[in-house]
Structures are given as structure tokens and as C-alpha cells.
Protein backbone atom coordinates (compact mmCIF):
# COMPACT_ATOMS: atom_id res chain seq x y z
CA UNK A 1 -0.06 54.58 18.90
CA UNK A 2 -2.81 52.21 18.22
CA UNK A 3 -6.41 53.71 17.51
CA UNK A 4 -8.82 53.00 20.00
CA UNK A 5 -12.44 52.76 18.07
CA UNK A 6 -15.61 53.66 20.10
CA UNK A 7 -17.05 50.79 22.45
CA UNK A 8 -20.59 49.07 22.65
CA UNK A 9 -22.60 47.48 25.32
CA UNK A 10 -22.46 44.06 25.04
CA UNK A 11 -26.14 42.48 24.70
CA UNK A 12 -25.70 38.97 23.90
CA UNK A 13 -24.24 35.04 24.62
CA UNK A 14 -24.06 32.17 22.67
CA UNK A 15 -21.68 29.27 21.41
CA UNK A 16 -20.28 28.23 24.55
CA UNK A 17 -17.87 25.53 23.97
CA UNK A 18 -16.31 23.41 26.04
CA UNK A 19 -12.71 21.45 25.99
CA UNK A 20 -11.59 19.24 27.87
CA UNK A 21 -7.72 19.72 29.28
CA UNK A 22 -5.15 16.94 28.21
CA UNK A 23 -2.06 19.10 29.08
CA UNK A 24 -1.43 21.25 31.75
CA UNK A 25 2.26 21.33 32.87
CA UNK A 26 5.24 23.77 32.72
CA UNK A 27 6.05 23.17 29.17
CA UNK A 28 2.91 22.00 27.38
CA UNK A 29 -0.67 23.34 27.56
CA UNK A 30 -3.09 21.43 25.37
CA UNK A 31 -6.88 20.85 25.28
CA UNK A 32 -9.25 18.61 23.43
CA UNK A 33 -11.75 19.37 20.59
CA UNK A 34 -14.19 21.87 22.26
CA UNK A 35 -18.17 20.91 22.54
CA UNK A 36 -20.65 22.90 21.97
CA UNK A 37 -23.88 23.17 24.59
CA UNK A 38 -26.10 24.65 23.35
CA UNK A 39 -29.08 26.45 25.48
CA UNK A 40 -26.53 29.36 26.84
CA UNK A 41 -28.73 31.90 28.87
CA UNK A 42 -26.44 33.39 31.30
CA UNK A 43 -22.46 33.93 32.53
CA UNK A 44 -21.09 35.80 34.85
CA UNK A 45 -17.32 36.16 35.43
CA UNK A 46 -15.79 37.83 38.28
CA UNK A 47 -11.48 38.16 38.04
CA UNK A 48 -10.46 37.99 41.65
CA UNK A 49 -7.40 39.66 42.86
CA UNK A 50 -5.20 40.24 45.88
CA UNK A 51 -4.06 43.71 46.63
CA UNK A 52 -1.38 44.65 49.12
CA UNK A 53 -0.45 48.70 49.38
CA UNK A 54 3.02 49.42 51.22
CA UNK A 55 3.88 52.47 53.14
CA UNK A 56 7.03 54.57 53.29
CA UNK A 57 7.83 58.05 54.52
CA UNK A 58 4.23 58.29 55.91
CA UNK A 59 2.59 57.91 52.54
CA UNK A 60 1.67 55.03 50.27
CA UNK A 61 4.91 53.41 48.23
CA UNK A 62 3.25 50.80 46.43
CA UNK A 63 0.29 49.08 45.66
CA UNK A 64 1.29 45.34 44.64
CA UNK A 65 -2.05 43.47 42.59
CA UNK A 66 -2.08 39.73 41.86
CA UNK A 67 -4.15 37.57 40.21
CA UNK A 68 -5.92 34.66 42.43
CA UNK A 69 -8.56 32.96 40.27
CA UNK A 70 -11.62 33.70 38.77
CA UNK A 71 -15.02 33.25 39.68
CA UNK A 72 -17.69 31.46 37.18
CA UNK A 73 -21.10 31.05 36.79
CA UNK A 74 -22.90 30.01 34.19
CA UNK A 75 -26.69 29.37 33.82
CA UNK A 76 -28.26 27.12 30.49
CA UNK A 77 -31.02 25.81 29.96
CA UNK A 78 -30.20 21.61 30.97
CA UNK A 79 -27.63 20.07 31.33
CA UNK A 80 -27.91 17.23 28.89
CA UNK A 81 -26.42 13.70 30.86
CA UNK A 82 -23.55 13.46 28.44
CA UNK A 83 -22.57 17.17 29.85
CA UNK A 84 -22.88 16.50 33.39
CA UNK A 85 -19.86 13.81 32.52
CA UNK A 86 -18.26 16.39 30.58
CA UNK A 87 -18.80 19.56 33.39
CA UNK A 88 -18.96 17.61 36.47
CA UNK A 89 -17.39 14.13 36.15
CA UNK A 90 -20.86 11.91 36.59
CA UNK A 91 -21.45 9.18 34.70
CA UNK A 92 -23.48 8.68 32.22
CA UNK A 93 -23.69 4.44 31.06
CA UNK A 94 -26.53 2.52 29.59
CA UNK A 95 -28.77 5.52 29.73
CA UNK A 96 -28.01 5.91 33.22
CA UNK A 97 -26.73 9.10 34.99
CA UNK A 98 -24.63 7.85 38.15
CA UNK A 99 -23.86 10.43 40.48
CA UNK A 100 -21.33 9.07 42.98
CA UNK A 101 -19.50 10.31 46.08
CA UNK A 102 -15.86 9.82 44.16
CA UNK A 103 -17.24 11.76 40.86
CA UNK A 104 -13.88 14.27 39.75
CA UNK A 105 -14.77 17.25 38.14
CA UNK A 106 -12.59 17.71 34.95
CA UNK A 107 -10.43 20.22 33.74
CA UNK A 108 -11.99 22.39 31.19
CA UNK A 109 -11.11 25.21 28.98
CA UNK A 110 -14.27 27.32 28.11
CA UNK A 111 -14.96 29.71 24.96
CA UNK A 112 -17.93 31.92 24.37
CA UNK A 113 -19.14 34.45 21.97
CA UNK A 114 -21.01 37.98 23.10
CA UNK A 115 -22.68 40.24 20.35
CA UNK A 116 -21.95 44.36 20.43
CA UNK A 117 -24.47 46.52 20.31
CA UNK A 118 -23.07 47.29 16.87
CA UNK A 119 -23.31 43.68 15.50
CA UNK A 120 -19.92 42.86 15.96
CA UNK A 121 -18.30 40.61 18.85
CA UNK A 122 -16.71 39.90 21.41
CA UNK A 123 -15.05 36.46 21.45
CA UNK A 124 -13.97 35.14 25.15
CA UNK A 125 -11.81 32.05 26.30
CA UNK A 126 -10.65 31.20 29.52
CA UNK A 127 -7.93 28.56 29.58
CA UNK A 128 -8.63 26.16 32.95
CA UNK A 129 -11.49 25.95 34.97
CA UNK A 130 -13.39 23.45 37.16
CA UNK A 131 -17.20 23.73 37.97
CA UNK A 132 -16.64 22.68 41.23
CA UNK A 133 -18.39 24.87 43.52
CA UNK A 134 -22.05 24.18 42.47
CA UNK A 135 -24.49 22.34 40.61
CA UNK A 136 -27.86 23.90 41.09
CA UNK A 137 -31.45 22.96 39.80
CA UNK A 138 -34.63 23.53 40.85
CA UNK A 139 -37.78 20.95 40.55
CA UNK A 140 -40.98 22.94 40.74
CA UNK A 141 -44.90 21.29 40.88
CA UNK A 142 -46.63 22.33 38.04
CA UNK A 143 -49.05 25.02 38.79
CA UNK A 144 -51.82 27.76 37.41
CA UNK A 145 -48.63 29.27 35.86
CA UNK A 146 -46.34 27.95 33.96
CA UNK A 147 -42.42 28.25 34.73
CA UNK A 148 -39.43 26.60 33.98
CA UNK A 149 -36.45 26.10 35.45
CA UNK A 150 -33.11 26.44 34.34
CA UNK A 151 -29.20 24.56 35.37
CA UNK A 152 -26.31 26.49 37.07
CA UNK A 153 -23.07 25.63 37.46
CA UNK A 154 -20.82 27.46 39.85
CA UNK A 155 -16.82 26.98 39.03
CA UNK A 156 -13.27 28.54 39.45
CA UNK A 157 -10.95 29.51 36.86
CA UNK A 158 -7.41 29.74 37.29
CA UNK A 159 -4.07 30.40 35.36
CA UNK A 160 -2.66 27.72 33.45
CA UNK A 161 0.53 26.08 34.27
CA UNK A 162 2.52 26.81 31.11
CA UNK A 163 4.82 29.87 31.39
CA UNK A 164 5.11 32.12 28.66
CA UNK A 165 7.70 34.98 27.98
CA UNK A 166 6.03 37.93 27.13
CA UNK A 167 7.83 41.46 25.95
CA UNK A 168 10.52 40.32 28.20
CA UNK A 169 8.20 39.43 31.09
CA UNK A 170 7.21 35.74 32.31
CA UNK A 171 3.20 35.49 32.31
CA UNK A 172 1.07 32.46 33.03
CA UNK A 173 -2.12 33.10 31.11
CA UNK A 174 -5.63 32.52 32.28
CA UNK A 175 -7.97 33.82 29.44
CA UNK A 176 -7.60 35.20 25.73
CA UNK A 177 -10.27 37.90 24.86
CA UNK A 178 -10.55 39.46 21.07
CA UNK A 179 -12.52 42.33 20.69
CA UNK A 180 -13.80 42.80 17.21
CA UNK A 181 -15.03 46.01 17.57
CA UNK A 182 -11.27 46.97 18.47
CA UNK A 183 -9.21 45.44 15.72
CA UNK A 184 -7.00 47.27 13.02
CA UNK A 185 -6.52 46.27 9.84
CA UNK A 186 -3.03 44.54 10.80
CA UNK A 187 -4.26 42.57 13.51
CA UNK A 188 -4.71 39.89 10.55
CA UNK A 189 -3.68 36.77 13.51
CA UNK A 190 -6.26 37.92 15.74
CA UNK A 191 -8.94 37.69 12.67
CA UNK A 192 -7.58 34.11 11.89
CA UNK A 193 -8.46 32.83 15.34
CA UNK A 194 -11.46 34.07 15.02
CA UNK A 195 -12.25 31.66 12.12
CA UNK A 196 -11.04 28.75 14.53
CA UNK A 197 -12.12 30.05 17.61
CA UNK A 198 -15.19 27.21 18.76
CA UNK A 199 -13.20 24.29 16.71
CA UNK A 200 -9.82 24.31 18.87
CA UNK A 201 -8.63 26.36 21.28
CA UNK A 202 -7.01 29.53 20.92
CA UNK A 203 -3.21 30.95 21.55
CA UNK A 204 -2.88 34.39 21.10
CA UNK A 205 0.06 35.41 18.45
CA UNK A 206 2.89 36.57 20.29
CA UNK A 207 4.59 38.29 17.59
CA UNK A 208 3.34 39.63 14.17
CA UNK A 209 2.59 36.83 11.74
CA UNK A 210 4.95 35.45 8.92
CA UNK A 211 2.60 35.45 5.84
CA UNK A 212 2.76 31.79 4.76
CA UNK A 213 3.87 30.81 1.13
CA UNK A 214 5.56 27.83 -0.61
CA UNK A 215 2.22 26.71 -2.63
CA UNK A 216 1.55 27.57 -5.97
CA UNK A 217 -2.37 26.80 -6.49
CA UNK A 218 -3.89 26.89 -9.87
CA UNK A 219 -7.62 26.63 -10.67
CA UNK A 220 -9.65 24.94 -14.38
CA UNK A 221 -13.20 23.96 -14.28
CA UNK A 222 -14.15 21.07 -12.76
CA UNK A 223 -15.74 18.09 -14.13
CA UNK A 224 -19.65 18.76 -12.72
CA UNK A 225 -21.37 22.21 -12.68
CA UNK A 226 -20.09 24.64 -9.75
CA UNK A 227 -17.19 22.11 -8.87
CA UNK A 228 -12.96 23.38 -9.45
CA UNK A 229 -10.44 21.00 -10.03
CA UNK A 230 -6.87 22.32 -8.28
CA UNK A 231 -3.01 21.42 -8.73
CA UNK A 232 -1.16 22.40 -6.13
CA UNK A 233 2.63 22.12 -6.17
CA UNK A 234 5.28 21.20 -4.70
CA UNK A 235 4.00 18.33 -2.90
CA UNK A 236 3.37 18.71 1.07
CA UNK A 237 5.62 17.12 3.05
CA UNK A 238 5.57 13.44 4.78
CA UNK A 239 3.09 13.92 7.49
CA UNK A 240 1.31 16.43 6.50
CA UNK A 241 -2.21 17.62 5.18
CA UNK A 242 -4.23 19.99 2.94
CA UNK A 243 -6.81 22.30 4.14
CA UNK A 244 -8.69 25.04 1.98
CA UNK A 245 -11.01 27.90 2.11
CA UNK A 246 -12.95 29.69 -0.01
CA UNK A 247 -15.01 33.08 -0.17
CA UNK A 248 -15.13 36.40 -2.22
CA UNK A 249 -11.70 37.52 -0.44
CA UNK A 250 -9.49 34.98 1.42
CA UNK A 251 -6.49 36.32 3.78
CA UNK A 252 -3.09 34.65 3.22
CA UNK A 253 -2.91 32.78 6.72
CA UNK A 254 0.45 33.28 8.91
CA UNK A 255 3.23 30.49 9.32
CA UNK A 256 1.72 28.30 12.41
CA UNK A 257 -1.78 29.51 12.68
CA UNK A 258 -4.40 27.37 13.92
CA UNK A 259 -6.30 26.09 10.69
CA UNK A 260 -9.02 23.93 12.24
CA UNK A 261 -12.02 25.59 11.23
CA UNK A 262 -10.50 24.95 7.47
CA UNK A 263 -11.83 22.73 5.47
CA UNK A 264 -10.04 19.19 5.00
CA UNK A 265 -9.17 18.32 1.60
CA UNK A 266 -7.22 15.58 -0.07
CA UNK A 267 -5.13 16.78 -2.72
CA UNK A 268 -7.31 15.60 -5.52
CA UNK A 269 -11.36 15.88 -4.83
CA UNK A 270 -12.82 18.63 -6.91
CA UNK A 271 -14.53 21.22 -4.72
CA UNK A 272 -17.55 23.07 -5.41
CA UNK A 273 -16.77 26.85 -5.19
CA UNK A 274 -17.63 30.15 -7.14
CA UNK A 275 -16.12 31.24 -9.83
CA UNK A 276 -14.02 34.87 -9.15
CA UNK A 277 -13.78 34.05 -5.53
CA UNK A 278 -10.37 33.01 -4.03
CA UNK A 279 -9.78 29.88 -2.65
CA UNK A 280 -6.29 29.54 -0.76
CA UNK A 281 -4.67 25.89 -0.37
CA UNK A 282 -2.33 25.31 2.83
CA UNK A 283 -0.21 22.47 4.05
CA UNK A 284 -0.63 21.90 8.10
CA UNK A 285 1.28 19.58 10.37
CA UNK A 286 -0.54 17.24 12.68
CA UNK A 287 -1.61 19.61 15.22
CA UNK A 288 -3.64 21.72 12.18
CA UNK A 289 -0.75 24.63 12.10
CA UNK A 290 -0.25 26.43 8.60
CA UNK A 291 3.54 25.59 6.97
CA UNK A 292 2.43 26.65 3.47
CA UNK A 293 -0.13 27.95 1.58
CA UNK A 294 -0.74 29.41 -1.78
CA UNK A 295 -3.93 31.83 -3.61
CA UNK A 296 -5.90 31.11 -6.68
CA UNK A 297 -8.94 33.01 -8.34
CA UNK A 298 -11.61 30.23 -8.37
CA UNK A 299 -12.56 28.47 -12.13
CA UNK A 300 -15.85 26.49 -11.67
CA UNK A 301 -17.62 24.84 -14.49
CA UNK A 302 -20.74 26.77 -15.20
């Protein structure tokens, strides 16, 4: 039985980032680069539902619950132009901001941060949604008082098309939540995402994590003060690419996790790091998903 660790208010928002949706079919679900805006005041989600209880031998048999969308509002400080073409579909050309009768609103995938009373947090991603049901600001004469006004954006989320088999049961998610304050020591995939979380988006780890391995990494002193010249062998495959992190202690990422919020690297740039800290080296595929990787303890030249 998993331990459930005591909960905190939430008390914060920040780092909204937005994606926009290149693939939402059956098969495939993918989503662009997210953006961050920045001024994030406010956002308010309400899960909507339809309920149905049945009735049988003058009591109640069953109560049958099911998801309908999800209502979305979110308040920042301005929308920049280049974010009203992003959120709503206007254009923005020549320093211009068209608004026009035939404007689209596109399909977005949205990701968010919330502090815990504790310090930790809660990270938040809902997978498609449209701000299509409001665009709201509020021009104001300026008077003995000074207030200013702020932009909200009314939207629906919804499920995504892609169908998923889940512990034996088929699901069509709609958001991915992890809750820092709630994660045990082996929930080492959810902890990875977290490291990626506002530079692509996130799918949740179905199953436990292979460790990845395949690399052997060693470390000498570099060639310039704080820099660490690496070998890494055997050679990544055709294709693929190196990415690297650093810090006092480095987790061994799982086989196809997410590595964009690594750092790129080339195979043969020195890289400035500490000495004693680890720095592990993996191999990803085009899409940024882990194949190999391999641990050393950091030499720098002092």
C-alpha cells in the first residue's frame, strides 16, 4: 500500500506555458514547444461531469459518472499581441493586431506550476483546450485612484483523442497532475518529468521505468579552469544526439523519458561543471527520448 504523506493548501501560480497541438487523432497525440506567458495571476478549473443514478428493486442500483469537459479560466496580467495569435487565433502582422470575424481559436495544451504551503509543488497539465468562450478586458479612465486592469480568457478543456490502455482499461486522458508533496522515493519517472515539465509536454509513465544504460562516460580535466573534457563510448547511433546534466547527485534517467529540459551537447565541447558532482551523458532519438545513458564523477581543472 502506498504511503499517503500529509497535504498542504496550495498558495501559489506561476509558469504557465502554453503548446500549441500538432496531433490530435486516434493514434498520435503531439504538441509543440510550450511558451511561457508570463504575468499569471489567476486560474480556475472546474472538471464537469454527467451523472446518471439507476433504480432497481425500489432502491438505487447504480450511479454511472462521465467526464464532459472542463471549464477554464484564467486571468494575467496582458495579453501580449503575439499571445492573442497564440490563445485566440488573431493576427498579429507588421505591428498590427487584426481581429477578424473568421479568427480560429487554436488547439492548446496548457501546463502550470502551484506552490504548497510547504514549499513544494504541485505541477498541472491539461492536454487540449480552446479559449473559446471569452476574451475579457476592461478599459477604465484614469481617476483620483489608481487601478489597473487585468485580461481573462474563458476556455474549455476536453479529453484528447488518443486512446490509451490503462491496467487493462481503455482511457482517453485529459490532464496529468504530479503532486510533489505525494511522491515516494520510487516514483523516480514522475521526478524526471518534472525536470521537463515547461520545455515539452508531459506523458505520464505507464509502467515502472527501465533504468537506461549502454554509455560508459569518463571524466579528466578540461583544458580551461572549471571546464571537463568527456569520452563517451560506444558511439550513439545514426540519428541520434547527446544530452547531459550535471549537479551534486544526478538520477540514472529511464529508457524513453522525455529529456528536453537536458542540456544539448555535441560529443566533444568541454563543459564547465564541478568537480565531485555527477554528470550523466545520454543518447536520445529525435523526439528527445533517453536510449542510453551512462554516470561519471565530474574532473574539472581547478
Amino acid at each position: 500500500m502506498q504511503e499517503v504523506i500529509k497535504k498542504t493548501r496550495t498558495r501559489g501560480l506561476m509558469n504557465i506555458h502554453a503548446a500549441e497541438i500538432l496531433k490530435n487523432t486516434k493514434t498520435e497525440y503531439e504538441a509543440d514547444t510550450p511558451v511561457h506567458i508570463n504575468g499569471a495571476i489567476s486560474m480556475k478549473i472546474t472538471d464537469n461531469f454527467a451523472t446518471e443514478t439507476t433504480y432497481s428493486e425500489d432502491g438505487v442500483e447504480e450511479v454511472i459518472t462521465e467526464y464532459i469537459d472542463s471549464d477554464i479560466e484564467m486571468e494575467i496580467n496582458r495579453l501580449a499581441p503575439q499571445e492573442r495569435e497564440l490563445f485566440l487565433g488573431q493576427l498579429f502582422k507588421n505591428g498590427f493586431l487584426m481581429k477578424s470575424a473568421e479568427d480560429i481559436q487554436k488547439e492548446l495544451a496548457l501546463s502550470w506550476m502551484s506552490k504548497l504551503a510547504n514549499g513544494l509543488y504541485e505541477f498541472s497539465q491539461y492536454y487540449c483546450l480552446k479559449f473559446n468562450q471569452g476574451d475579457e478586458v476592461t478599459y477604465n479612465t484614469k481617476a483620483d485612484k489608481v487601478e489597473t486592469q487585468t485580461n481573462s480568457l474563458k476556455g474549455k478543456a476536453y479529453n484528447r483523442k488518443l486512446e490509451q490502455e490503462i491496467d487493462g482499461k481503455k482511457k482517453h486522458l485529459y490532464a496529468n497532475i504530479v503532486d510533489e508533496e505525494q511522491l515516494l522515493a520510487e516514483h523516480t519517472d514522475a521526478k524526471q518529468a518534472i525536470e521537463s515539465w515547461f520545455s515539452a509536454v508531459q506523458e505520464p509513465a505507464l509502467t515502472a521505468g527501465v533504468v537506461a544504460t549502454g554509455l560508459t562516460v569518463a571524466s579528466a580535466a578540461g583544458t580551461a579552469k572549471g571546464k571537463t573534457a568527456l569520452t563517451v563510448t560506444p558511439d550513439k547511433a545514426s540519428g541520434n544526439t547527446y544530452k547531459y546534466k550535471s549537479d551534486i547527485t544526478v538520477a540514472m534517467p529511464s529508457i524513453n523519458r522525455d529529456l528536453s529540459g537536458w542540456t544539448a551537447w555535441d560529443g566533444t565541447a568541454e563543459i564547465t561543471a564541478t568537480t565531485g558532482n555527477d554528470i550523466v551523458v545520454a543518447e536520445v532519438d529525435s523526439k528527445g527520448l533517453c536510449k542510453k545513458a551512462g554516470k561519471a564523477i565530474v574532473i574539472a581543472k581547478a
